[in-house]
N, C-alpha and C. Protein backbone atom coordinates (compact mmCIF):
# COMPACT_ATOMS: atom_id res chain seq x y z
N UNK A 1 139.55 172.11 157.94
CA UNK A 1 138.82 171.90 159.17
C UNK A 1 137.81 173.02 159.34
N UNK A 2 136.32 172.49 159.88
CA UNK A 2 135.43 173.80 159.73
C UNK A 2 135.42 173.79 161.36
N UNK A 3 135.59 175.37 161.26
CA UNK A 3 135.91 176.11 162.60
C UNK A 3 134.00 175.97 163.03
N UNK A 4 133.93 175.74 164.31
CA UNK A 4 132.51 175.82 164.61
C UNK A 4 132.40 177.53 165.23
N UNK A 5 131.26 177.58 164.95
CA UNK A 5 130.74 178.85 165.12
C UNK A 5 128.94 178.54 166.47
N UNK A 6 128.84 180.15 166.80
CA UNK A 6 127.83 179.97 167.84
C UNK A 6 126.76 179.92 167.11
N UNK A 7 126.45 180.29 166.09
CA UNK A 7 125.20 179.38 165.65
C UNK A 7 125.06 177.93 165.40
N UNK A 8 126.11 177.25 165.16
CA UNK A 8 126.32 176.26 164.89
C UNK A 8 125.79 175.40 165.80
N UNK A 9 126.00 175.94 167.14
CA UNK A 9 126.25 175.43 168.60
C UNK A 9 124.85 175.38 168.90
N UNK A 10 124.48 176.59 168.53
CA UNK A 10 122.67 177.16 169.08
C UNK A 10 122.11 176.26 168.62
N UNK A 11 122.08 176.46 167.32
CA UNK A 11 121.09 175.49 166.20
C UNK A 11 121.19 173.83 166.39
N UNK A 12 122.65 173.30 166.81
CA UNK A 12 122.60 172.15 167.13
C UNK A 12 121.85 171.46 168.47
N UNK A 13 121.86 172.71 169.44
CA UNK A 13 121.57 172.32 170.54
C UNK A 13 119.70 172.69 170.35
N UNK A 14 119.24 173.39 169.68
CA UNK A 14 117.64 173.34 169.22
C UNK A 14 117.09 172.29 168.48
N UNK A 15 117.94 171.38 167.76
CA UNK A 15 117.78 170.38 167.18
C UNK A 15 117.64 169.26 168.13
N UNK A 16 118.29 169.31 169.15
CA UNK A 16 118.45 168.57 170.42
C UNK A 16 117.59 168.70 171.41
N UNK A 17 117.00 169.21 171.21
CA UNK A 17 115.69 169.83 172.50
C UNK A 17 114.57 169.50 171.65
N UNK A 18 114.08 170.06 170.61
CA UNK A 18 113.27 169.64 169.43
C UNK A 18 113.08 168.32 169.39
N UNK A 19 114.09 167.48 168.93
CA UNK A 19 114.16 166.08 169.05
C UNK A 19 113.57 164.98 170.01
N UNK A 20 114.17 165.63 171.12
CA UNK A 20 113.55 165.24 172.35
C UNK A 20 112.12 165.59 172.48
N UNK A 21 111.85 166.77 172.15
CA UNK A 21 110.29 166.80 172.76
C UNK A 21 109.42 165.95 171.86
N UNK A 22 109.67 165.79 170.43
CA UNK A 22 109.13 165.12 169.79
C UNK A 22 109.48 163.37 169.68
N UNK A 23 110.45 162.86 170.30
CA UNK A 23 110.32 161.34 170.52
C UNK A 23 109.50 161.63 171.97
N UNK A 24 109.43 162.36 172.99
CA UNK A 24 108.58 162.29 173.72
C UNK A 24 107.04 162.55 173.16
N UNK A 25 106.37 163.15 172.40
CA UNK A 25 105.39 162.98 171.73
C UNK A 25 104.89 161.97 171.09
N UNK A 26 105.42 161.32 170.18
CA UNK A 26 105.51 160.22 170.12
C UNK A 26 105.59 159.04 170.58
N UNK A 27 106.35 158.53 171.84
CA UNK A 27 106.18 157.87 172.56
C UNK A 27 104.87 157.24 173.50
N UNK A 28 103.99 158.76 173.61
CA UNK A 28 102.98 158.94 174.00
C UNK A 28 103.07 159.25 175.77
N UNK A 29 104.48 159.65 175.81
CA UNK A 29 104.85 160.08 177.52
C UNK A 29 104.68 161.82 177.56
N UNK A 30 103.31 162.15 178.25
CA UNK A 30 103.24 163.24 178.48
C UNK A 30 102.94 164.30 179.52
N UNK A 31 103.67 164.55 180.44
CA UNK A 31 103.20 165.42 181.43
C UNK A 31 101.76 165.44 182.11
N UNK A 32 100.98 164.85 182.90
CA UNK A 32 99.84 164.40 182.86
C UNK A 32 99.45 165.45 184.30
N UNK A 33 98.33 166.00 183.93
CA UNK A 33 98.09 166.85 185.56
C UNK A 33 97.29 165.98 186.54
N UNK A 34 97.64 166.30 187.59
CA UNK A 34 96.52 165.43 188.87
C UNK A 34 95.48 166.51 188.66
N UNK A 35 94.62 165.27 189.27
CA UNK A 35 93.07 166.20 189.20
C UNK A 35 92.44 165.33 190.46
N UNK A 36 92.76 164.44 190.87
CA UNK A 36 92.27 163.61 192.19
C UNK A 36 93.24 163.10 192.73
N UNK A 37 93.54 162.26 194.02
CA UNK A 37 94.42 161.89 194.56
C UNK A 37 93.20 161.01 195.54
N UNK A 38 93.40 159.61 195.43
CA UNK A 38 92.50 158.64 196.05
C UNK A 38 93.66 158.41 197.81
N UNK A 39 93.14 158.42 199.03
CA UNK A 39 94.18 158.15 199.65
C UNK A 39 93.59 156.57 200.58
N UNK A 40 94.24 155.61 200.48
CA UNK A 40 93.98 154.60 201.60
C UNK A 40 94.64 154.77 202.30
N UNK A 41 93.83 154.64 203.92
CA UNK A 41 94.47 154.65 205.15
C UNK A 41 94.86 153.24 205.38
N UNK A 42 95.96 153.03 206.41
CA UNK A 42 96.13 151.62 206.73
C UNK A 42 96.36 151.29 208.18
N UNK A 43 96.22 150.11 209.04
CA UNK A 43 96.73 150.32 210.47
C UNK A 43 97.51 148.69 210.53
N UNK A 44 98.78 148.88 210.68
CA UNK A 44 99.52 147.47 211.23
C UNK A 44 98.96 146.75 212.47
N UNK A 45 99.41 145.62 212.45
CA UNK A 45 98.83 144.89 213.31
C UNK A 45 99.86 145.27 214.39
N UNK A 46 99.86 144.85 215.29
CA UNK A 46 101.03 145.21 217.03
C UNK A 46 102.19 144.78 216.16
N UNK A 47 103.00 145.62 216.50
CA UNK A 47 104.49 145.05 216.08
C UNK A 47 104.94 144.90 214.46
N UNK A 48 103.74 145.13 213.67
CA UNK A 48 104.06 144.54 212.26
C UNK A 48 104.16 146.07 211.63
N UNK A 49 104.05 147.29 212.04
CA UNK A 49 104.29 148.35 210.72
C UNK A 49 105.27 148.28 209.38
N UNK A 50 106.58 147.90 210.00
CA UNK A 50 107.51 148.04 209.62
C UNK A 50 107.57 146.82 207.87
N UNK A 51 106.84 145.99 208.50
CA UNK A 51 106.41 144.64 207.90
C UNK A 51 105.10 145.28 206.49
N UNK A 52 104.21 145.82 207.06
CA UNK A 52 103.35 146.28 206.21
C UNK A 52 103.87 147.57 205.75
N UNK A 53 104.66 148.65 205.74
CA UNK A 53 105.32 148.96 204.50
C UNK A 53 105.86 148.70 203.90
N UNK A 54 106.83 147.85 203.94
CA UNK A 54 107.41 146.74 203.17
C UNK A 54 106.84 146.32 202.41
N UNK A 55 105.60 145.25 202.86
CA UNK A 55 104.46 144.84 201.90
C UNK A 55 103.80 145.86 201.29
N UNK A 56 103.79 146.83 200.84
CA UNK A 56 103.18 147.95 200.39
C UNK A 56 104.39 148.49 199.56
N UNK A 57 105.70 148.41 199.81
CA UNK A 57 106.39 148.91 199.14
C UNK A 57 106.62 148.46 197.69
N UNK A 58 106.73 147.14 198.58
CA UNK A 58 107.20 145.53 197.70
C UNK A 58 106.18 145.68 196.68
N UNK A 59 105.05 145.13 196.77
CA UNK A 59 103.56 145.07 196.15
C UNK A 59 103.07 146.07 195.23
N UNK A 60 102.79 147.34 196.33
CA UNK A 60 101.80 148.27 195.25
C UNK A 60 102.10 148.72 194.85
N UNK A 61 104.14 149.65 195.25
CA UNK A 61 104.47 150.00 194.30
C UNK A 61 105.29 149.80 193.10
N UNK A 62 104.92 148.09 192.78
CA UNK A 62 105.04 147.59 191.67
C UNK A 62 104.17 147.58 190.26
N UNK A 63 103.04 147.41 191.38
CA UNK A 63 101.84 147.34 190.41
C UNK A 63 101.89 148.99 190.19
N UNK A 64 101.85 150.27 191.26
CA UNK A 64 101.46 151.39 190.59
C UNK A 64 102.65 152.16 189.68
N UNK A 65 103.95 151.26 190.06
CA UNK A 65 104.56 152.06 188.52
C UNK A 65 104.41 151.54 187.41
N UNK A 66 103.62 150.30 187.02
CA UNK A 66 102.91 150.19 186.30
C UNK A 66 102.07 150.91 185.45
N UNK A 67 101.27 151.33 186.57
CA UNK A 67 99.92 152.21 186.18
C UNK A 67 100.74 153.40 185.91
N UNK A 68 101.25 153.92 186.65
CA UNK A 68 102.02 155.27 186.21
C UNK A 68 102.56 154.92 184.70
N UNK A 69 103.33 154.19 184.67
CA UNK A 69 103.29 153.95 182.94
C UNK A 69 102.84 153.71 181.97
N UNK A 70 101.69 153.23 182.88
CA UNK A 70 100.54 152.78 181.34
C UNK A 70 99.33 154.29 181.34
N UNK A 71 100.02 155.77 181.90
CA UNK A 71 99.25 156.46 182.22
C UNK A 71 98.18 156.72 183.03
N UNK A 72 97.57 155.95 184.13
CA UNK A 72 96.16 156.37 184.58
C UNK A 72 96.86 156.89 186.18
N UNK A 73 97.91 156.85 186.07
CA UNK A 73 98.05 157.67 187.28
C UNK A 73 99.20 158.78 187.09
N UNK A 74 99.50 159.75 187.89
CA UNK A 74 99.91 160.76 187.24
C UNK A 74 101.33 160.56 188.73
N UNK A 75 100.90 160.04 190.13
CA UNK A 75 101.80 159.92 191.19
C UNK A 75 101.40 159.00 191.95
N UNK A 76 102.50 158.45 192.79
CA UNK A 76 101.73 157.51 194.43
C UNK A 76 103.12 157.91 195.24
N UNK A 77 102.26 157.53 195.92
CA UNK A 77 103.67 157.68 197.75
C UNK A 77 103.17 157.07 198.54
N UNK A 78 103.62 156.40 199.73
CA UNK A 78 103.24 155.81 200.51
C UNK A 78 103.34 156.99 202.12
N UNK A 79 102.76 157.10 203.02
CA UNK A 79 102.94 158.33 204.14
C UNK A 79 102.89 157.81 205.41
N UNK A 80 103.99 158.06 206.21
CA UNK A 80 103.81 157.15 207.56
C UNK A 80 103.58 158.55 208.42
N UNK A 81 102.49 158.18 209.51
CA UNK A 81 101.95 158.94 210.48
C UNK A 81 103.19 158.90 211.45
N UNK A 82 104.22 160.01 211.92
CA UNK A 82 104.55 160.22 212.59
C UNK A 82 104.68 160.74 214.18
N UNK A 83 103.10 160.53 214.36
CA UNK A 83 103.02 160.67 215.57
C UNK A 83 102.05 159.19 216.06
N UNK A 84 101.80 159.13 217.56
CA UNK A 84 101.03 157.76 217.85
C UNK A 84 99.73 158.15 217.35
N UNK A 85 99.04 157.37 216.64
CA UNK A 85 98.06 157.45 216.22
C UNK A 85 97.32 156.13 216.40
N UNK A 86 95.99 156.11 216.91
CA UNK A 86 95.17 154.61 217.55
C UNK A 86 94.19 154.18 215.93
N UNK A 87 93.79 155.08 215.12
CA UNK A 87 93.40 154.84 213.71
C UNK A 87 94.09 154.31 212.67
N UNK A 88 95.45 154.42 212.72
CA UNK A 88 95.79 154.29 211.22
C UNK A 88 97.29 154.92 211.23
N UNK A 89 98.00 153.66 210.28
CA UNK A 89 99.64 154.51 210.74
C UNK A 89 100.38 154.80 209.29
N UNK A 90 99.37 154.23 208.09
CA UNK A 90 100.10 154.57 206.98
C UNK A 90 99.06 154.98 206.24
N UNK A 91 99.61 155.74 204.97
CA UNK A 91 98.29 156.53 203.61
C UNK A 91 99.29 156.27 202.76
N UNK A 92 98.04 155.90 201.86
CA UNK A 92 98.80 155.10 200.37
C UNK A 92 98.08 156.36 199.39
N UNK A 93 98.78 156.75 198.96
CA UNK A 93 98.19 157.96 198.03
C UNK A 93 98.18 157.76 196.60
N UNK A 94 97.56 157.96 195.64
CA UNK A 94 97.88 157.55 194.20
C UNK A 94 96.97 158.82 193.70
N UNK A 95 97.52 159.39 192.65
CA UNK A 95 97.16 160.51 191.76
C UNK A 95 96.70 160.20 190.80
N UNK A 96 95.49 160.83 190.21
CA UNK A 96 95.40 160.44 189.18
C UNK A 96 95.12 161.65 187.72
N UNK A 97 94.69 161.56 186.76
CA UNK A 97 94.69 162.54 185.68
C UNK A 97 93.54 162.55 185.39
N UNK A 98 92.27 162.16 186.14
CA UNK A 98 90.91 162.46 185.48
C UNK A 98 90.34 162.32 187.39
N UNK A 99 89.20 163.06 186.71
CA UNK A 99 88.23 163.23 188.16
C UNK A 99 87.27 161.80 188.97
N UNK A 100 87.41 160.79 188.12
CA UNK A 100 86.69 159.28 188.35
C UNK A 100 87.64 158.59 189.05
N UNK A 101 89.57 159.02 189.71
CA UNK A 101 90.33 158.13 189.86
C UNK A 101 90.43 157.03 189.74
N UNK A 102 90.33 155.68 190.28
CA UNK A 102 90.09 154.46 190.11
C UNK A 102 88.60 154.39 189.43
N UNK A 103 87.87 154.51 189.69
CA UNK A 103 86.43 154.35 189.27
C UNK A 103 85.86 154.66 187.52
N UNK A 104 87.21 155.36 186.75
CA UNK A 104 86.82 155.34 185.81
C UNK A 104 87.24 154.32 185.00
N UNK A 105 86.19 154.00 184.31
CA UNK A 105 86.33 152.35 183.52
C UNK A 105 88.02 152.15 183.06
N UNK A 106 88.48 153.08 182.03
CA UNK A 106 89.39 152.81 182.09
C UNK A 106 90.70 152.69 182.55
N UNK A 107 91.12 153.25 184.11
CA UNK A 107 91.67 153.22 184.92
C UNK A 107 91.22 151.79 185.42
N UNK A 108 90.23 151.58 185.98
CA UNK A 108 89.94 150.09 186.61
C UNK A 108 90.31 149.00 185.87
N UNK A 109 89.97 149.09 184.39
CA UNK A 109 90.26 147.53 183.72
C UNK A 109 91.79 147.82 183.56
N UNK A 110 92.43 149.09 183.29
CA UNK A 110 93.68 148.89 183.04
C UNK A 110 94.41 148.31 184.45
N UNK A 111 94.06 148.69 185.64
CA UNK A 111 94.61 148.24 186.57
C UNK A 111 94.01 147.01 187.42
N UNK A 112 93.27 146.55 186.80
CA UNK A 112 92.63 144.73 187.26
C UNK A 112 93.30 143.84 186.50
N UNK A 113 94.00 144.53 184.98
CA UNK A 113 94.83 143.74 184.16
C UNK A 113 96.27 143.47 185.26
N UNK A 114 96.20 145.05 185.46
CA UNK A 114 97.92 144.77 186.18
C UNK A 114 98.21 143.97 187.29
N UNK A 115 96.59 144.48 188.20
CA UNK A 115 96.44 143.13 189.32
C UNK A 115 96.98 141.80 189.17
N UNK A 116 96.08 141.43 188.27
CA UNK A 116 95.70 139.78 187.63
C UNK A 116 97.26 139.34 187.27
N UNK A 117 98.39 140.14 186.96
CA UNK A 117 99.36 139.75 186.41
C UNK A 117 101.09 139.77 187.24
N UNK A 118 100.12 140.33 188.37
CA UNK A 118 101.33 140.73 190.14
C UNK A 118 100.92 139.34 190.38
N UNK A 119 102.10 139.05 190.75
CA UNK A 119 102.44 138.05 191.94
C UNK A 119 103.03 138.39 193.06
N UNK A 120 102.34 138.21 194.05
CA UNK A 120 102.25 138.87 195.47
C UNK A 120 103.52 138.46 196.03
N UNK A 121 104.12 139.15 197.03
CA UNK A 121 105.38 138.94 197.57
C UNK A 121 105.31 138.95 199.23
N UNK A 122 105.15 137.81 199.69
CA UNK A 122 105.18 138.23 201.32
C UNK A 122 106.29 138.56 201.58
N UNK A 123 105.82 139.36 203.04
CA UNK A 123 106.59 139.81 203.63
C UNK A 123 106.86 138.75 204.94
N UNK A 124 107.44 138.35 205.01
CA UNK A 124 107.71 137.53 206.54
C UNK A 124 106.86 136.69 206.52
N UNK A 125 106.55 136.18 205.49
CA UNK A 125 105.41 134.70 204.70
C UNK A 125 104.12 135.17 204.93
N UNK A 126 103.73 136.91 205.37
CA UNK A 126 102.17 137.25 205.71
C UNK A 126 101.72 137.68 204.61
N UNK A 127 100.80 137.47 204.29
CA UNK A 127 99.69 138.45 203.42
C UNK A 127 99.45 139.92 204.00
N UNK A 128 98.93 140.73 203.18
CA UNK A 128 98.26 142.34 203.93
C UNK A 128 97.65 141.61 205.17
N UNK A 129 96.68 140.95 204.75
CA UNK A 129 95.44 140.83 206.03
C UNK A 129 96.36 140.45 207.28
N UNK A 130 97.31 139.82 207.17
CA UNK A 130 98.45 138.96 207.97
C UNK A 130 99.34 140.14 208.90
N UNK A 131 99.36 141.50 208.16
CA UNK A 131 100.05 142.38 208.26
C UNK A 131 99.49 143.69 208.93
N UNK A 132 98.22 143.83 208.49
CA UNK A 132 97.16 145.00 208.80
C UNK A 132 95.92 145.26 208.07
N UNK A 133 95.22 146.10 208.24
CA UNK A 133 93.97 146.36 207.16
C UNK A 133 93.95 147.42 206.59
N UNK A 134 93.24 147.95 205.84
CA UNK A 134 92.66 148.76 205.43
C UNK A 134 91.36 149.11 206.08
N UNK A 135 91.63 150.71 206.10
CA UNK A 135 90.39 151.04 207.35
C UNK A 135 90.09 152.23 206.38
N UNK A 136 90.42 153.09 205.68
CA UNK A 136 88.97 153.74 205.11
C UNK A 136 90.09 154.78 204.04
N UNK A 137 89.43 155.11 202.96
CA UNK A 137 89.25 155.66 202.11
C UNK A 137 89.02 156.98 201.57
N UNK A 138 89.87 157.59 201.18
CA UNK A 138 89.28 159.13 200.71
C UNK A 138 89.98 159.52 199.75
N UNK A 139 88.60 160.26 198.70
CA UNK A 139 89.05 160.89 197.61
C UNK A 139 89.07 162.23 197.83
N UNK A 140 90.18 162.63 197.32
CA UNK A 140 90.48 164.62 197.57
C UNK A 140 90.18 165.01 196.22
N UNK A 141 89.60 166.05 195.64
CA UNK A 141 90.08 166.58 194.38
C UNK A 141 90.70 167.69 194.43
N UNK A 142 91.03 168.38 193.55
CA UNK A 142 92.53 169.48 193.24
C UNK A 142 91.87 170.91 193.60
N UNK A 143 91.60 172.01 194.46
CA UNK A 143 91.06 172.91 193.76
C UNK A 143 92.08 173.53 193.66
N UNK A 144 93.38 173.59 193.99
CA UNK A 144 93.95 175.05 194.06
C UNK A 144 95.78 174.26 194.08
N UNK A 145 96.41 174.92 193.37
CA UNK A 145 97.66 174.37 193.19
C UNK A 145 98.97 175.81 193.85
């Protein structure tokens, strides 16, 4: 019987870390930095918030772990305004790994593919529009971490 020893242990467990980083290399899954963060604001209709995160939950973040996997986004979250607010009661945030966020070609066609291939899920048989709108838009970029 071979007695194990602490190199044995070391070296096995470097083989094991090694391994890993390299099927992660391979795979092509790699640590991706934000460099923009696109945010949509949203405002429920009377009574429906609860309804339109849902639909937002349900929906986009189907399609954006998608995108998160097919790389062009690096994060998303959805953000509910906790105080009364007459503008806008949710921010849909999505990160991305290049400075064009959505707007760069290949972020857009990769995610008009993913569009085209969601099938929408009501919420309480409404559509978004059914639910709330979208009221405005902003891109942040990174300066300082």
């Amino acid at each position: 019987m071979t007695e194990l020893t602490r190199r044995m242990v070391v070296g096995g467990a470097g083989m094991v870390i090694a391994g890993s980083a390299i099927a992660s290399t391979e795979s092509g899954i790699a640590p991706a930095k934000t460099v923009l963060v696109e945010q949509t604001y949203l405002k429920a209709l009377p009574g429906l918030r609860a309804d339109l995160t849902h639909y937002i939950v349900t929906n986009w973040f189907a399609m954006d772990q998608k995108g998160f996997d097919q790389g062009i986004f690096t994060h998303y979250a959805l953000y509910e305004d906790i105080e009364e607010n007459k503008d806008w009661d949710l921010v849909m945030a999505v990160s991305y790994p290049q400075d064009k966020g959505y707007d760069d070609p290949h972020a857009m066609a990769t995610f008009k593919a993913i569009r085209a291939a969601h099938e929408e899920v009501l919420i309480g048989g409404k559509t978004l529009k059914e639910l709330g709108s979208i009221v405005r838009h902003h891109k942040l970029k990174i300066v300082g971490v």
